[in-house]
Protein backbone atom coordinates (compact mmCIF):
# COMPACT_ATOMS: atom_id res chain seq x y z
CA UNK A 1 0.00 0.00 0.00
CA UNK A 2 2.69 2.73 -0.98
CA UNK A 3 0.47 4.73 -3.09
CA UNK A 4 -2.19 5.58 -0.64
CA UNK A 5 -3.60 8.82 -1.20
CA UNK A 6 -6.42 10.51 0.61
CA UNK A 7 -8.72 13.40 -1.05
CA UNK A 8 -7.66 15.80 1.78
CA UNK A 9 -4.63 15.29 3.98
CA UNK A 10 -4.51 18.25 7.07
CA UNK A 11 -1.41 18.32 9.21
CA UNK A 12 -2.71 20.79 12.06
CA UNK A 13 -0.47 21.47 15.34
CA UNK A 14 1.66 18.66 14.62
CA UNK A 15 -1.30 15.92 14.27
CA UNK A 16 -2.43 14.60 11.38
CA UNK A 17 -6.36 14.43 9.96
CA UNK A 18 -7.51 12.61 7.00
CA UNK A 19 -10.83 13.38 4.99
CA UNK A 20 -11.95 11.48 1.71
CA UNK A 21 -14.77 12.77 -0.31
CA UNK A 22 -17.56 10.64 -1.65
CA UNK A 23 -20.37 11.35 -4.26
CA UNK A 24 -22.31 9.04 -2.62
CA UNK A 25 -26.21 9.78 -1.05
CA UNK A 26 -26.18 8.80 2.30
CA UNK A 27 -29.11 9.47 3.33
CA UNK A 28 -31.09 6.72 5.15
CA UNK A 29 -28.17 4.95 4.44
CA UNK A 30 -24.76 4.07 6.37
CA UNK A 31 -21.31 4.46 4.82
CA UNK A 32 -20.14 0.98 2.99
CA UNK A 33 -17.98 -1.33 4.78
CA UNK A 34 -15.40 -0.68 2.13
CA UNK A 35 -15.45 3.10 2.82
CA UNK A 36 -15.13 2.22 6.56
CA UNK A 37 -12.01 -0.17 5.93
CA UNK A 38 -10.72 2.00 3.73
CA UNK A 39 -10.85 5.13 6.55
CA UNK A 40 -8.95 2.54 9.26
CA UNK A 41 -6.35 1.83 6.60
CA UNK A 42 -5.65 5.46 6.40
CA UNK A 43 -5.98 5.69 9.98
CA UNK A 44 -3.01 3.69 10.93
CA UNK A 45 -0.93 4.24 7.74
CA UNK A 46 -0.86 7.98 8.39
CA UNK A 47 -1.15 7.56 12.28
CA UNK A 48 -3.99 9.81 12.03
CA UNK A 49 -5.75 11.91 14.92
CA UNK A 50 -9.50 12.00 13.19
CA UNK A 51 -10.48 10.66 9.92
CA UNK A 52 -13.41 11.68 8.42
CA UNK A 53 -16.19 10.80 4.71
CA UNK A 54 -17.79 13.82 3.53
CA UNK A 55 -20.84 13.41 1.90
CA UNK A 56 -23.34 15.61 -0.05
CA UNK A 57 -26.72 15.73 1.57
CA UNK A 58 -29.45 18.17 2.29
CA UNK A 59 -27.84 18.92 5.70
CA UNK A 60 -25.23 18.94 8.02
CA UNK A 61 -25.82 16.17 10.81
CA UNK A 62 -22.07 15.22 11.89
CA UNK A 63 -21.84 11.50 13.27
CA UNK A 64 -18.92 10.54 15.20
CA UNK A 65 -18.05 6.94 16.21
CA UNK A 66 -14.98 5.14 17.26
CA UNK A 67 -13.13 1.64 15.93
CA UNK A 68 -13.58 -1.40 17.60
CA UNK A 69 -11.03 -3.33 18.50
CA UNK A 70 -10.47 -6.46 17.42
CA UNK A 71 -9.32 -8.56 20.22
CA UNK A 72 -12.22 -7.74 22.64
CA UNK A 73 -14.58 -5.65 20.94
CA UNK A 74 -13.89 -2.28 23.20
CA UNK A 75 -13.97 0.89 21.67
CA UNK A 76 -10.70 2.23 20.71
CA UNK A 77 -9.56 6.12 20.95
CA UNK A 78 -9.42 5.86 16.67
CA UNK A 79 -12.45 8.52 15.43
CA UNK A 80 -13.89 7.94 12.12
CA UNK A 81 -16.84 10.88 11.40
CA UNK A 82 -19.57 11.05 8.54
CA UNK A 83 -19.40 14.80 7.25
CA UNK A 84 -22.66 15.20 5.53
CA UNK A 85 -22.43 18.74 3.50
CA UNK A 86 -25.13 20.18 2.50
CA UNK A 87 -24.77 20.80 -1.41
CA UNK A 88 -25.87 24.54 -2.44
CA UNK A 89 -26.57 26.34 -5.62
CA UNK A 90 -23.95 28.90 -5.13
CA UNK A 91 -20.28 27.84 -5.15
CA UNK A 92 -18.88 30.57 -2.64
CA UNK A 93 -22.05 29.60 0.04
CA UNK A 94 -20.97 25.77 -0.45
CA UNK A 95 -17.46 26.59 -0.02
CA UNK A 96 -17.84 28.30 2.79
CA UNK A 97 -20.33 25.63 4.11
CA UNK A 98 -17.55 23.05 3.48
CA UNK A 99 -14.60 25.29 5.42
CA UNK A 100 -17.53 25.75 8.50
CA UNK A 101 -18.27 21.59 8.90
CA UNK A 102 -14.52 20.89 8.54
CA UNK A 103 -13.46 23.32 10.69
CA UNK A 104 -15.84 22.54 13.43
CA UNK A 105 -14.83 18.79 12.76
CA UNK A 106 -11.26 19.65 13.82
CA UNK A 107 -12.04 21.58 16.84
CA UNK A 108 -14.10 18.93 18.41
């Protein structure tokens, strides 16, 4: 796995975050095992803090949830997040949209 590349790679006060974009509808729907797997992956490879899927959606309902692990089924201190963004007519709004969810991602 030496060409693994996430959408969005944030070094921020020395800790690393990883985000990776989907054009996906999630709604009423959970993120696909293979998204999931692929989020731990970059989780350990880039020994990151958070890693997050951003979806489009018609709002902005943040879920946060932590790894299992696998030798007794406790929760681990590795965050994976669904980013829902809600997609808007106007580029600037959307961007700015975007910049708001992430930013209040990495705070919290």
């Amino acid at each position: 796995c030496t060409n693994i590349r996430p959408d969005i790679y944030l070094q921020v006060g020395g800790k690393q975050f990883v985000l990776d974009t989907k054009w996906k509808n999630l709604d009423n729907y959970g993120p696909s095992s293979s998204d999931l797997h692929q989020m731990f992956v970059y989780h350990d490879y880039f020994d990151a803090e958070k890693v997050a899927l951003l979806y489009p959606s018609v709002n902005n309902r943040m879920l946060r949830g932590n790894y299992l692990d696998r030798t007794d089924g406790s929760h681990t201190q590795k965050e994976c997040s669904l980013m829902p963004i809600k997609v808007g007519e106007e580029i600037a709004v959307w961007q700015q949209e975007i910049s708001e969810v992430v930013n209040r991602w990495l705070r919290g």
